[in-house]
C-alpha atoms as a PDB file:
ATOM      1  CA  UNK A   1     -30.052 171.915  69.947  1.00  0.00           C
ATOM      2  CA  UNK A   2     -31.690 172.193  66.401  1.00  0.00           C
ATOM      3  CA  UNK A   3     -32.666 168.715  64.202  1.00  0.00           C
ATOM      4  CA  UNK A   4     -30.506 166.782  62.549  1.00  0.00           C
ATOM      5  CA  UNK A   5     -31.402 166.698  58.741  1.00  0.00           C
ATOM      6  CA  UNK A   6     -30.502 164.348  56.343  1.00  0.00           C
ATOM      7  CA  UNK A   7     -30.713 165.672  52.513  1.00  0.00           C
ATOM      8  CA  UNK A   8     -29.434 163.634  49.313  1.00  0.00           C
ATOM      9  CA  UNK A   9     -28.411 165.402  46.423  1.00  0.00           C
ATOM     10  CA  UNK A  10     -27.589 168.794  47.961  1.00  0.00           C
ATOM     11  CA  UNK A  11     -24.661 169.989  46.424  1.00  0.00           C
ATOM     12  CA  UNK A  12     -26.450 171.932  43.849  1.00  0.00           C
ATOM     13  CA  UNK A  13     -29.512 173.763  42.910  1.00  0.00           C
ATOM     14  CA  UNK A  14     -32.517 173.420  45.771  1.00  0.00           C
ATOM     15  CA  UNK A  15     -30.656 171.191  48.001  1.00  0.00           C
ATOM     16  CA  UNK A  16     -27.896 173.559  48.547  1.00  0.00           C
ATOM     17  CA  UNK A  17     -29.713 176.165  49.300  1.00  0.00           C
ATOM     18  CA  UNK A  18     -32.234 174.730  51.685  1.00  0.00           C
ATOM     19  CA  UNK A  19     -28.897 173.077  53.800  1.00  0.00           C
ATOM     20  CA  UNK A  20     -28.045 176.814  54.127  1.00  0.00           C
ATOM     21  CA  UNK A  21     -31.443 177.749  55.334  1.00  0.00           C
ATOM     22  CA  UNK A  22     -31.682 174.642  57.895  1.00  0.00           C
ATOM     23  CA  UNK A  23     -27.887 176.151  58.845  1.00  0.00           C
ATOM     24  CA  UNK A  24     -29.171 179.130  59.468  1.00  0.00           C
ATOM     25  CA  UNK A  25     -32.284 178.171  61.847  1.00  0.00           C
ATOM     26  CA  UNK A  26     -29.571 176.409  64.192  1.00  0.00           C
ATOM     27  CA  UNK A  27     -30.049 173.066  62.682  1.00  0.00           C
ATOM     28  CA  UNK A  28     -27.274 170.463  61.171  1.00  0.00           C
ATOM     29  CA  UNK A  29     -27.083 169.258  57.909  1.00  0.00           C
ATOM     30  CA  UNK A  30     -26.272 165.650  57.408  1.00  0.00           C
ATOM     31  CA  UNK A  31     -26.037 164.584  53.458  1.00  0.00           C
ATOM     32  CA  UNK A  32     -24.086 163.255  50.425  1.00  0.00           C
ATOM     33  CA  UNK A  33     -23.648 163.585  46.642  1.00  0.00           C
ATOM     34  CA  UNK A  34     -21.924 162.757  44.370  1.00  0.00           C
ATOM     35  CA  UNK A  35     -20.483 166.193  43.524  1.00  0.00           C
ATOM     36  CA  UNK A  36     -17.043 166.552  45.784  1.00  0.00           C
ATOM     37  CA  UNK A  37     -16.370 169.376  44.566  1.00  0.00           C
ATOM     38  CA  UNK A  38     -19.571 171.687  44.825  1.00  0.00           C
ATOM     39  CA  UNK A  39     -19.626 169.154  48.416  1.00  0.00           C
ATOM     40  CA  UNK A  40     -16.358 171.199  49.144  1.00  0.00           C
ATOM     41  CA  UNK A  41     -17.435 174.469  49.433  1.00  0.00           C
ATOM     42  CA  UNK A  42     -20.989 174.102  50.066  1.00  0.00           C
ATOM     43  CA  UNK A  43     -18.971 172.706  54.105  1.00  0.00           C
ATOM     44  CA  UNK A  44     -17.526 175.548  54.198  1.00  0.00           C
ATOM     45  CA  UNK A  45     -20.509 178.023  53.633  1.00  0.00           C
ATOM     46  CA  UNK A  46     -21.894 175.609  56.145  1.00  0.00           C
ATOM     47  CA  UNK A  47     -19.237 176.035  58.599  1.00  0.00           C
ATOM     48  CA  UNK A  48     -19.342 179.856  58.118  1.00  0.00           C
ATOM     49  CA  UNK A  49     -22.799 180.110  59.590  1.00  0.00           C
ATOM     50  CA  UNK A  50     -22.061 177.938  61.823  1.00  0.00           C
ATOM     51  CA  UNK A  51     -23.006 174.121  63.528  1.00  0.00           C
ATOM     52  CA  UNK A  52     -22.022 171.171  63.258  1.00  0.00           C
ATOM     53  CA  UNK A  53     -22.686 169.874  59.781  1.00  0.00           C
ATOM     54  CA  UNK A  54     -21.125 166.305  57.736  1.00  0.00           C
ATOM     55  CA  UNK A  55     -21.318 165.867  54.413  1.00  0.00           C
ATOM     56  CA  UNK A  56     -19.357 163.320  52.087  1.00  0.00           C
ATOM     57  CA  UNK A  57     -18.993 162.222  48.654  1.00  0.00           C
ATOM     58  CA  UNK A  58     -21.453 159.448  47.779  1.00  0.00           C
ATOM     59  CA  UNK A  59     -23.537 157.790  45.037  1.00  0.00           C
ATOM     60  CA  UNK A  60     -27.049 156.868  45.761  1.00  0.00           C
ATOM     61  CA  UNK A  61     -27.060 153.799  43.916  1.00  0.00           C
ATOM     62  CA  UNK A  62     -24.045 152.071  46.736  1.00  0.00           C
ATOM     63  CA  UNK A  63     -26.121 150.520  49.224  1.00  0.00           C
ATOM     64  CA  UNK A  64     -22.796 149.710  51.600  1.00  0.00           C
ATOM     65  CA  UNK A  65     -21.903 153.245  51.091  1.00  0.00           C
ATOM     66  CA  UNK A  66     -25.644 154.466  52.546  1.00  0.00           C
ATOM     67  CA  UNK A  67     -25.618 152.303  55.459  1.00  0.00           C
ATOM     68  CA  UNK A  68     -21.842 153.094  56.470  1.00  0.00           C
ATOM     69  CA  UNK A  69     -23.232 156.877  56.276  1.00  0.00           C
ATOM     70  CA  UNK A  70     -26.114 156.059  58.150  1.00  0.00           C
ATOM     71  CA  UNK A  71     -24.267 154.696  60.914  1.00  0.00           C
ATOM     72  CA  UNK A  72     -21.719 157.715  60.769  1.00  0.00           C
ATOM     73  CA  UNK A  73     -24.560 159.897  60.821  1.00  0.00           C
ATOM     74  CA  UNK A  74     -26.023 158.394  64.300  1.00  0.00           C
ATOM     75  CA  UNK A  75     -22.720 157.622  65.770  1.00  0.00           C
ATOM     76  CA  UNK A  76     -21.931 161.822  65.238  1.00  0.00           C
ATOM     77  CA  UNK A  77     -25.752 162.931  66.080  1.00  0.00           C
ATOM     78  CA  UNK A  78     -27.313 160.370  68.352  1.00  0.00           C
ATOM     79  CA  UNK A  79     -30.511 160.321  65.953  1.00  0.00           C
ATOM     80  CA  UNK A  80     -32.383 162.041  62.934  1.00  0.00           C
ATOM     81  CA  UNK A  81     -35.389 164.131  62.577  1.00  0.00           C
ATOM     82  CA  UNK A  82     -36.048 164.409  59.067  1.00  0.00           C
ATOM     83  CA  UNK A  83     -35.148 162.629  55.667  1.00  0.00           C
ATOM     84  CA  UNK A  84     -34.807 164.952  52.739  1.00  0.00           C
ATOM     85  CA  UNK A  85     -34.914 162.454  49.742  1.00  0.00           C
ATOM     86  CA  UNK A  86     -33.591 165.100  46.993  1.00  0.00           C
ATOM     87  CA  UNK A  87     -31.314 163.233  44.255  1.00  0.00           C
ATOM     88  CA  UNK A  88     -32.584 162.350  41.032  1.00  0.00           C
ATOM     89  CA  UNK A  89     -31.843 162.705  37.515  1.00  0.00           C
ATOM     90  CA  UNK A  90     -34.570 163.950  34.437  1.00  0.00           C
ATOM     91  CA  UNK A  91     -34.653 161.678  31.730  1.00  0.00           C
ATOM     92  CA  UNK A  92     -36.701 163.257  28.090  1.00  0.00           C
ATOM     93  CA  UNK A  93     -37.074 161.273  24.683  1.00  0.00           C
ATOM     94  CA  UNK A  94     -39.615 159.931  22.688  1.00  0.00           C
ATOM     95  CA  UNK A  95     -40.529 156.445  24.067  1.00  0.00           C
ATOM     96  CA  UNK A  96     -40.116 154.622  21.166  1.00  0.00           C
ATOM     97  CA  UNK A  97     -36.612 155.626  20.897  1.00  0.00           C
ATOM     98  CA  UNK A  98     -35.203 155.661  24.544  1.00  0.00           C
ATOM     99  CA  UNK A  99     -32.624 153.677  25.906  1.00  0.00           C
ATOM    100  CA  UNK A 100     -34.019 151.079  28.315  1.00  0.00           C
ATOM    101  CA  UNK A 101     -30.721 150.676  29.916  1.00  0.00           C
ATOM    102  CA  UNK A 102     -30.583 154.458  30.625  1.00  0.00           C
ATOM    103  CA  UNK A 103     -34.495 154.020  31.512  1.00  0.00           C
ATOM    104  CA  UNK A 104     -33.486 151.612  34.500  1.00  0.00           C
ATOM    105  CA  UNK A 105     -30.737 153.578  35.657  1.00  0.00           C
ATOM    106  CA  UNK A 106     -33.729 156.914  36.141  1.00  0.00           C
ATOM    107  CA  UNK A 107     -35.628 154.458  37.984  1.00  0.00           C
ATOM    108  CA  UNK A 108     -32.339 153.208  40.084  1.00  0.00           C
ATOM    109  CA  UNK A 109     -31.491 156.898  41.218  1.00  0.00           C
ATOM    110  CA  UNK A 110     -35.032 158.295  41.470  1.00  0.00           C
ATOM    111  CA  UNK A 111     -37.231 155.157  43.187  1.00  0.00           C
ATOM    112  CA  UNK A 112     -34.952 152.962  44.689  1.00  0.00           C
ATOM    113  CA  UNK A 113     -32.502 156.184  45.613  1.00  0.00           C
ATOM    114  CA  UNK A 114     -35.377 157.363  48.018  1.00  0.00           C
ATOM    115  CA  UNK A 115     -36.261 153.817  49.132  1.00  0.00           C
ATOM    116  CA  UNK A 116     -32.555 153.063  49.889  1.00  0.00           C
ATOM    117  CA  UNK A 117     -32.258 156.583  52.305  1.00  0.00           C
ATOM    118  CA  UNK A 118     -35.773 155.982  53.901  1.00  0.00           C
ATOM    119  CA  UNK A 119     -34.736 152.150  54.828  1.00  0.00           C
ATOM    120  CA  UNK A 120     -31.154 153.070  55.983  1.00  0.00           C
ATOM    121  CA  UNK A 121     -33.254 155.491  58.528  1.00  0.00           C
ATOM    122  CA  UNK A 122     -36.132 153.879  59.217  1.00  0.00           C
ATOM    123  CA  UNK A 123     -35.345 151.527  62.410  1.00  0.00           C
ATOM    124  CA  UNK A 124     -33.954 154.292  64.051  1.00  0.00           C
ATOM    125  CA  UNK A 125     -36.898 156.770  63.817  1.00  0.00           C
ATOM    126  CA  UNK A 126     -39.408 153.657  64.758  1.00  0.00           C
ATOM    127  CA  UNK A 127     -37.072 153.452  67.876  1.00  0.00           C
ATOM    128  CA  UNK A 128     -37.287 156.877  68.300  1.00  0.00           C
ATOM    129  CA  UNK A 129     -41.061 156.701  67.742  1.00  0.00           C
ATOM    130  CA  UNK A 130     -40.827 159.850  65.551  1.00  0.00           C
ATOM    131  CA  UNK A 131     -38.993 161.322  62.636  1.00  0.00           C
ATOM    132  CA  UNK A 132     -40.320 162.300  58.856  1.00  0.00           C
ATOM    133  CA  UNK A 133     -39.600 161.324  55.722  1.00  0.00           C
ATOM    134  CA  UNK A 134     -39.734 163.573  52.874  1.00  0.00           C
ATOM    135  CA  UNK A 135     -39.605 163.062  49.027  1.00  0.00           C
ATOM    136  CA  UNK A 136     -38.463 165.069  46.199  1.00  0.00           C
ATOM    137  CA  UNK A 137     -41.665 164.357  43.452  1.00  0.00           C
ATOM    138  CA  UNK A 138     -42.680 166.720  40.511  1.00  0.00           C
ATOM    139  CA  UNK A 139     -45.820 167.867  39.322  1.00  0.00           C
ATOM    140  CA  UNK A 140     -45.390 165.510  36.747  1.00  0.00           C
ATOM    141  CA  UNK A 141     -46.108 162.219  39.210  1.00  0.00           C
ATOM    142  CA  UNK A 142     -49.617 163.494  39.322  1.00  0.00           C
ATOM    143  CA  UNK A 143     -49.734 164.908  35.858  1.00  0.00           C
ATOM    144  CA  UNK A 144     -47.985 162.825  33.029  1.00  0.00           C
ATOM    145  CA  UNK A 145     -45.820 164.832  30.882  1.00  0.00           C
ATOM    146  CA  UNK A 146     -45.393 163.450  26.660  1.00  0.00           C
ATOM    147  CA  UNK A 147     -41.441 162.939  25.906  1.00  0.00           C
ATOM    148  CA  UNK A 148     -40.985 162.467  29.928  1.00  0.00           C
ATOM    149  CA  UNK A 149     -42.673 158.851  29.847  1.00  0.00           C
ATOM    150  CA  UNK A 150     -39.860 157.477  31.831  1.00  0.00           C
ATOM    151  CA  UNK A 151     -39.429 160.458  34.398  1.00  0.00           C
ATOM    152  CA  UNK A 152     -42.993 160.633  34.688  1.00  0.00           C
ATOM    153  CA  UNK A 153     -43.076 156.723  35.455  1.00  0.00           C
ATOM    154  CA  UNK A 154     -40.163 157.250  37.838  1.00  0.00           C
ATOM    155  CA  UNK A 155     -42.415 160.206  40.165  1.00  0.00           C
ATOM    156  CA  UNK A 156     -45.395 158.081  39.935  1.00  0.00           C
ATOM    157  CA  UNK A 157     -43.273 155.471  41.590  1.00  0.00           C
ATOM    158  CA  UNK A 158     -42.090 157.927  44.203  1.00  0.00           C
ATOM    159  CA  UNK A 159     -46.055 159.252  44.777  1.00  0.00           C
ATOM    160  CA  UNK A 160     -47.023 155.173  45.176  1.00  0.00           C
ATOM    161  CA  UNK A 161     -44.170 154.420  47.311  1.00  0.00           C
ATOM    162  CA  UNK A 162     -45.203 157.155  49.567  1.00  0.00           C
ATOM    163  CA  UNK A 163     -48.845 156.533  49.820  1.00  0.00           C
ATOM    164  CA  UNK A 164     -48.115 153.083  50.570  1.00  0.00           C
ATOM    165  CA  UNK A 165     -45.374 153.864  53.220  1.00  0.00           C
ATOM    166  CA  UNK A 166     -47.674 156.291  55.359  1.00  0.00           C
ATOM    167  CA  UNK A 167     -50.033 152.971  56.296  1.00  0.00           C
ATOM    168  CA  UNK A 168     -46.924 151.307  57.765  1.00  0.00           C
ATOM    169  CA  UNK A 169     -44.942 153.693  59.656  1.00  0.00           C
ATOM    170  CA  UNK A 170     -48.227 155.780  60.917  1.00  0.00           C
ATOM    171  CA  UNK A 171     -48.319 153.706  64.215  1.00  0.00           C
ATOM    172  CA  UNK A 172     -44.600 154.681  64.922  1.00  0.00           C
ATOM    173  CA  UNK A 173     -44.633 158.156  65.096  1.00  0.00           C
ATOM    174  CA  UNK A 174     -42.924 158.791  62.282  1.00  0.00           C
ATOM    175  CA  UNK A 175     -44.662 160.752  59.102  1.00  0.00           C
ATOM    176  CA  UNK A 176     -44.366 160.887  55.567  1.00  0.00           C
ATOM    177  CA  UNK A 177     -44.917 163.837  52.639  1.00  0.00           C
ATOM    178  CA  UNK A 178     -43.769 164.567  49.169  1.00  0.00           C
ATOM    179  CA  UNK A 179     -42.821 168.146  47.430  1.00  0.00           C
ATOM    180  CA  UNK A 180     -44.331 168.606  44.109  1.00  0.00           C
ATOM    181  CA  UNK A 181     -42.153 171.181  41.800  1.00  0.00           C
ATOM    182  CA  UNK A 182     -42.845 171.884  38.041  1.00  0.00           C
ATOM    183  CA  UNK A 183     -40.418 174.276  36.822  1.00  0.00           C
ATOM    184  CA  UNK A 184     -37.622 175.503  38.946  1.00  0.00           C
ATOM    185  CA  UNK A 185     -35.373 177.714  36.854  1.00  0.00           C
ATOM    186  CA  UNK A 186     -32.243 175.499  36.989  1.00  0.00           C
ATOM    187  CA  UNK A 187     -30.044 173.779  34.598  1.00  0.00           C
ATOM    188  CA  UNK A 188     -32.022 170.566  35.344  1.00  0.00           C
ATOM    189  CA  UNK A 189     -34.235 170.279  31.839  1.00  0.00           C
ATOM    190  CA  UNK A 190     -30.899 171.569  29.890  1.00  0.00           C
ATOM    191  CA  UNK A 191     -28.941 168.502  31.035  1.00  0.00           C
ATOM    192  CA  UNK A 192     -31.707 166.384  29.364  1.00  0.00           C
ATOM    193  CA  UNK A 193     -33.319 167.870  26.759  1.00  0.00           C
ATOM    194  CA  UNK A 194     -31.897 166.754  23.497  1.00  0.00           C
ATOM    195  CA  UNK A 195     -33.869 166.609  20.395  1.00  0.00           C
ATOM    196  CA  UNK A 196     -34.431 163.193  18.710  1.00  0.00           C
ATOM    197  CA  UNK A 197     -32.510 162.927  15.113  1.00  0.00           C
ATOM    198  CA  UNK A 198     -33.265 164.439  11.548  1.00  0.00           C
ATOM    199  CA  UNK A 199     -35.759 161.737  10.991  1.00  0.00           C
ATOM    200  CA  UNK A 200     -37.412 160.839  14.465  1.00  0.00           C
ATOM    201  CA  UNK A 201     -41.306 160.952  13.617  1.00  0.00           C
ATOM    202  CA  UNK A 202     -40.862 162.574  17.412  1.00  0.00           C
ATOM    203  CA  UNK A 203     -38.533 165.229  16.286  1.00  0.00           C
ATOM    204  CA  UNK A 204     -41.294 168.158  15.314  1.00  0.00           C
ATOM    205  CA  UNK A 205     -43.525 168.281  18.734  1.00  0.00           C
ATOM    206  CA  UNK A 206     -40.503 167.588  20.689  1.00  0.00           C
ATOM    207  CA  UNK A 207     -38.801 170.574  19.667  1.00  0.00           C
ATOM    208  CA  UNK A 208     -41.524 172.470  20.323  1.00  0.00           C
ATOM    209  CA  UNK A 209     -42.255 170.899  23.808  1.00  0.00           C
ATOM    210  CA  UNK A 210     -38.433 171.756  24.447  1.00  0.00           C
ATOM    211  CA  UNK A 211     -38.796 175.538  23.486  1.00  0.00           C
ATOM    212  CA  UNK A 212     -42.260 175.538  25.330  1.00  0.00           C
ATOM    213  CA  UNK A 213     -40.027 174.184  28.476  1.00  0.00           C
ATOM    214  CA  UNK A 214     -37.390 176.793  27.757  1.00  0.00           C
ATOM    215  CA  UNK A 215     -40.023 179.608  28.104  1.00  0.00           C
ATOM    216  CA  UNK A 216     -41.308 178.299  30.811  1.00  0.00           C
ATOM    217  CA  UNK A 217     -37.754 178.228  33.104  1.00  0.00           C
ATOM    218  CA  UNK A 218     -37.236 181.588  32.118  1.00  0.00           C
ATOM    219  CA  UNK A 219     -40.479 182.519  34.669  1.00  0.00           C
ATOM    220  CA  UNK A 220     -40.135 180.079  36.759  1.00  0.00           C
ATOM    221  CA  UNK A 221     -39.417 179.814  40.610  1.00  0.00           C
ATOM    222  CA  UNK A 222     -35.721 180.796  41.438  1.00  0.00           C
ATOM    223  CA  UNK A 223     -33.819 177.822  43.235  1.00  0.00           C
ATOM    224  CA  UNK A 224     -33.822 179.949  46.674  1.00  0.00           C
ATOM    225  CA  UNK A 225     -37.505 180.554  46.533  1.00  0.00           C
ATOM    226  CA  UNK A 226     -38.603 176.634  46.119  1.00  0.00           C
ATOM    227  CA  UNK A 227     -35.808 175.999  48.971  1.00  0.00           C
ATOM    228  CA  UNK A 228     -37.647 178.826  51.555  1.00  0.00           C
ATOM    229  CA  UNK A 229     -40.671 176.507  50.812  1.00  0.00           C
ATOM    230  CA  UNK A 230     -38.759 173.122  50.879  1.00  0.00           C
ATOM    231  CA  UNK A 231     -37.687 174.718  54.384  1.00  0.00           C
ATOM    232  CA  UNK A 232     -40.688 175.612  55.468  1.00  0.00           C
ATOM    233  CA  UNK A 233     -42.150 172.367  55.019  1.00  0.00           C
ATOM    234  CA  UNK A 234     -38.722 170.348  56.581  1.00  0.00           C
ATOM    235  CA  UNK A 235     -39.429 172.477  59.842  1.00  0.00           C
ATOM    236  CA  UNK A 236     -43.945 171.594  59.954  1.00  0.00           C
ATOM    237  CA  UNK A 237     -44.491 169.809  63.312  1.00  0.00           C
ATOM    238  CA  UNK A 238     -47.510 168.151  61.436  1.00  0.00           C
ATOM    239  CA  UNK A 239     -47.373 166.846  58.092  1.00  0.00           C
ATOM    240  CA  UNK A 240     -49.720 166.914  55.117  1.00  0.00           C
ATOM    241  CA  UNK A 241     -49.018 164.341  52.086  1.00  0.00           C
ATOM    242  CA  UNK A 242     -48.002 166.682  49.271  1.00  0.00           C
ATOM    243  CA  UNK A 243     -47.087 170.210  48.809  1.00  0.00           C
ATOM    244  CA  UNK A 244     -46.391 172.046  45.645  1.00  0.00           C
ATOM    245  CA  UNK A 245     -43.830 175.245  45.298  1.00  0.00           C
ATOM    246  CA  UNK A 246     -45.646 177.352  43.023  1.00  0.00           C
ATOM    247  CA  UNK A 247     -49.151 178.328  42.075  1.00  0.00           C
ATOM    248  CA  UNK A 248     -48.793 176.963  38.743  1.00  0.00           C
ATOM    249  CA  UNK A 249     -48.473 173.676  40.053  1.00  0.00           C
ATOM    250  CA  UNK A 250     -51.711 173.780  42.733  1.00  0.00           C
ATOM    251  CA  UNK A 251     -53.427 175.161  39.842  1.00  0.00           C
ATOM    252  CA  UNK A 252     -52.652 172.463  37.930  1.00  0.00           C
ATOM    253  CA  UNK A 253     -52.971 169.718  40.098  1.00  0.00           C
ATOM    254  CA  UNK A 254     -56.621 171.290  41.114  1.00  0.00           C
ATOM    255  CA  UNK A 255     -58.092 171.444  37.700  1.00  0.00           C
ATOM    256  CA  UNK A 256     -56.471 168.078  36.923  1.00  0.00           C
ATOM    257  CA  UNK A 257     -58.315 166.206  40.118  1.00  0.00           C
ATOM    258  CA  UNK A 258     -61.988 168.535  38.553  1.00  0.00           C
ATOM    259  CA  UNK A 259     -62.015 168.412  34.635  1.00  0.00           C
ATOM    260  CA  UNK A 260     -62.660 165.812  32.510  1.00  0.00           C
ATOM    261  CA  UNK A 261     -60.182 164.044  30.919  1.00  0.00           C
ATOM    262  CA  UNK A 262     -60.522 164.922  27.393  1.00  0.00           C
ATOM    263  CA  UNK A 263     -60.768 169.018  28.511  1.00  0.00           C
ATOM    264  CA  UNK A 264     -57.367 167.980  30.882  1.00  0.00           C
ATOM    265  CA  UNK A 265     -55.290 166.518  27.751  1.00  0.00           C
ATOM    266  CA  UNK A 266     -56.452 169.289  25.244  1.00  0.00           C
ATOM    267  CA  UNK A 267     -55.168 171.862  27.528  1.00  0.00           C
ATOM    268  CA  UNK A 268     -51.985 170.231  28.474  1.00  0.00           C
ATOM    269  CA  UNK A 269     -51.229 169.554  24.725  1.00  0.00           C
ATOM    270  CA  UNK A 270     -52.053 173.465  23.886  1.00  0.00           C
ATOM    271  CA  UNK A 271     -50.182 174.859  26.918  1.00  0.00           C
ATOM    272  CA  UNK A 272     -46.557 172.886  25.863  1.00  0.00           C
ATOM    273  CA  UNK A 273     -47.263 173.795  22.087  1.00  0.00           C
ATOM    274  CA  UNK A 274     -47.563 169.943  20.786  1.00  0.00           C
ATOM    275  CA  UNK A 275     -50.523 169.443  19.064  1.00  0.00           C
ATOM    276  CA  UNK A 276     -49.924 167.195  15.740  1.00  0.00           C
END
């Protein structure tokens, strides 16, 4: 019997296609979003290759709805191997001019999303005295981004929560690691890039830092590629903390850790096309 795999946010984009991988090596797919329709006929390519899979329509901000999955989950499986914490939502705009309301809701989905699908699982994998527990981070929650203040703050979160999380649940068996992307060419960034108005201070760099970003997809790692590392990582006996999908981001992440600050800004300023 393959592992039972529980992924949030999979019926688009890298989720979906890492399910089908996990499918594929034998294993079944346990998850929910709030998608029905993509849901829909991402169970049947499921059932096509074959397994037993369950997915359902679900928000990641209903707690009751998490923990009545949970339980359907173990009553169908009889455990869980792995956690896949993969919802979350972009948020872009100048800081002085973002909604704080739409601010908390980023934080809602992205931080307390993963800490609501880790908690539902936990007790069962410290029973089990094993399991792991992934999270979806960027390259941005080592590296902040300008205009992405609140996404940025959101995958910091995420990278703290983690770090933290390791120290407790060590003892048990059960390990913890994050995934890193930058740029996965997806219609993520287009669902929230949107220029500030006519006369935003903001509005010059961040049109530039958009069409920088819009370059940048066009080059950047197909949705199938980051899932055959996503997978690769999901199926590791032994766990490191982070792992990135491309080179870009090691590269980045490298010289960020080695240069000085002032070198570090100047070239992230040049490379997205902002200076003043």
């Amino acid at each position: 019997m393959g592992e039972i795999v529980v992924i949030t946010g999979l019926a688009q984009g890298m989720g979906r296609e890492v399910a089908k991988l996990l499918a594929k090596s034998g294993d079944s797919v346990a998850g929910f979003d709030m998608d029905a329709e993509s849901l829909r006929s991402l169970q049947k390519e499921l059932d096509g290759i074959g397994g037993e899979h369950y997915l359902t329509p679900l928000d990641i901000t209903d707690r009751k709805g998490i923990l009545k999955f949970r339980d359907t989950v173990l009553n169908k499986y009889g455990k869980v191997d792995t956690v896949l914490s993969n919802v979350g939502i972009g948020f872009f705009g100048p800081f002085e001019e973002i909604s704080l309301d739409a601010a908390l809701k980023c934080f809602e989905i992205n931080v307390i999303g993963a800490s609501a699908i880790f908690q539902a699982f936990l007790p069962t994998m410290r029973k089990q005295r094993k399991g792991k527990l992934i999270a979806m981070s960027s390259l941005v929650g080592q590296i902040p981004f300008p205009f992405e203040s609140i996404y940025t703050g959101s995958k910091f979160a995420i990278e703290g929560l983690v770090q933290s999380l390791q120290f407790e649940v060590k003892p048990f068996g059960i390990q913890v690691a994050m995934i890193e992307p930058a740029q996965v060419s997806t219609t993520f960034a287009a669902k929230i890039h949107k220029l500030p108005p006519e006369n935003s201070p903001y509005r010059d760099r961040a049109k530039r830092f958009i069409d920088r970003d819009n370059e940048l997809i066009k080059t950047a790692p197909t949705p199938e590629y980051a899932a055959g590392v996503m997978f690769k990582v999901l199926k590791k006996k032994k766990l490191k903390l982070r792992y990135q999908i491309d080179f870009m981001s090691t590269f980045f992440i490298f010289i960020n850790k080695i240069l000085p600050k002032w070198l570090r800004d100047s070239i992230l300023v040049n490379y997205m096309d902002i200076k003043p």
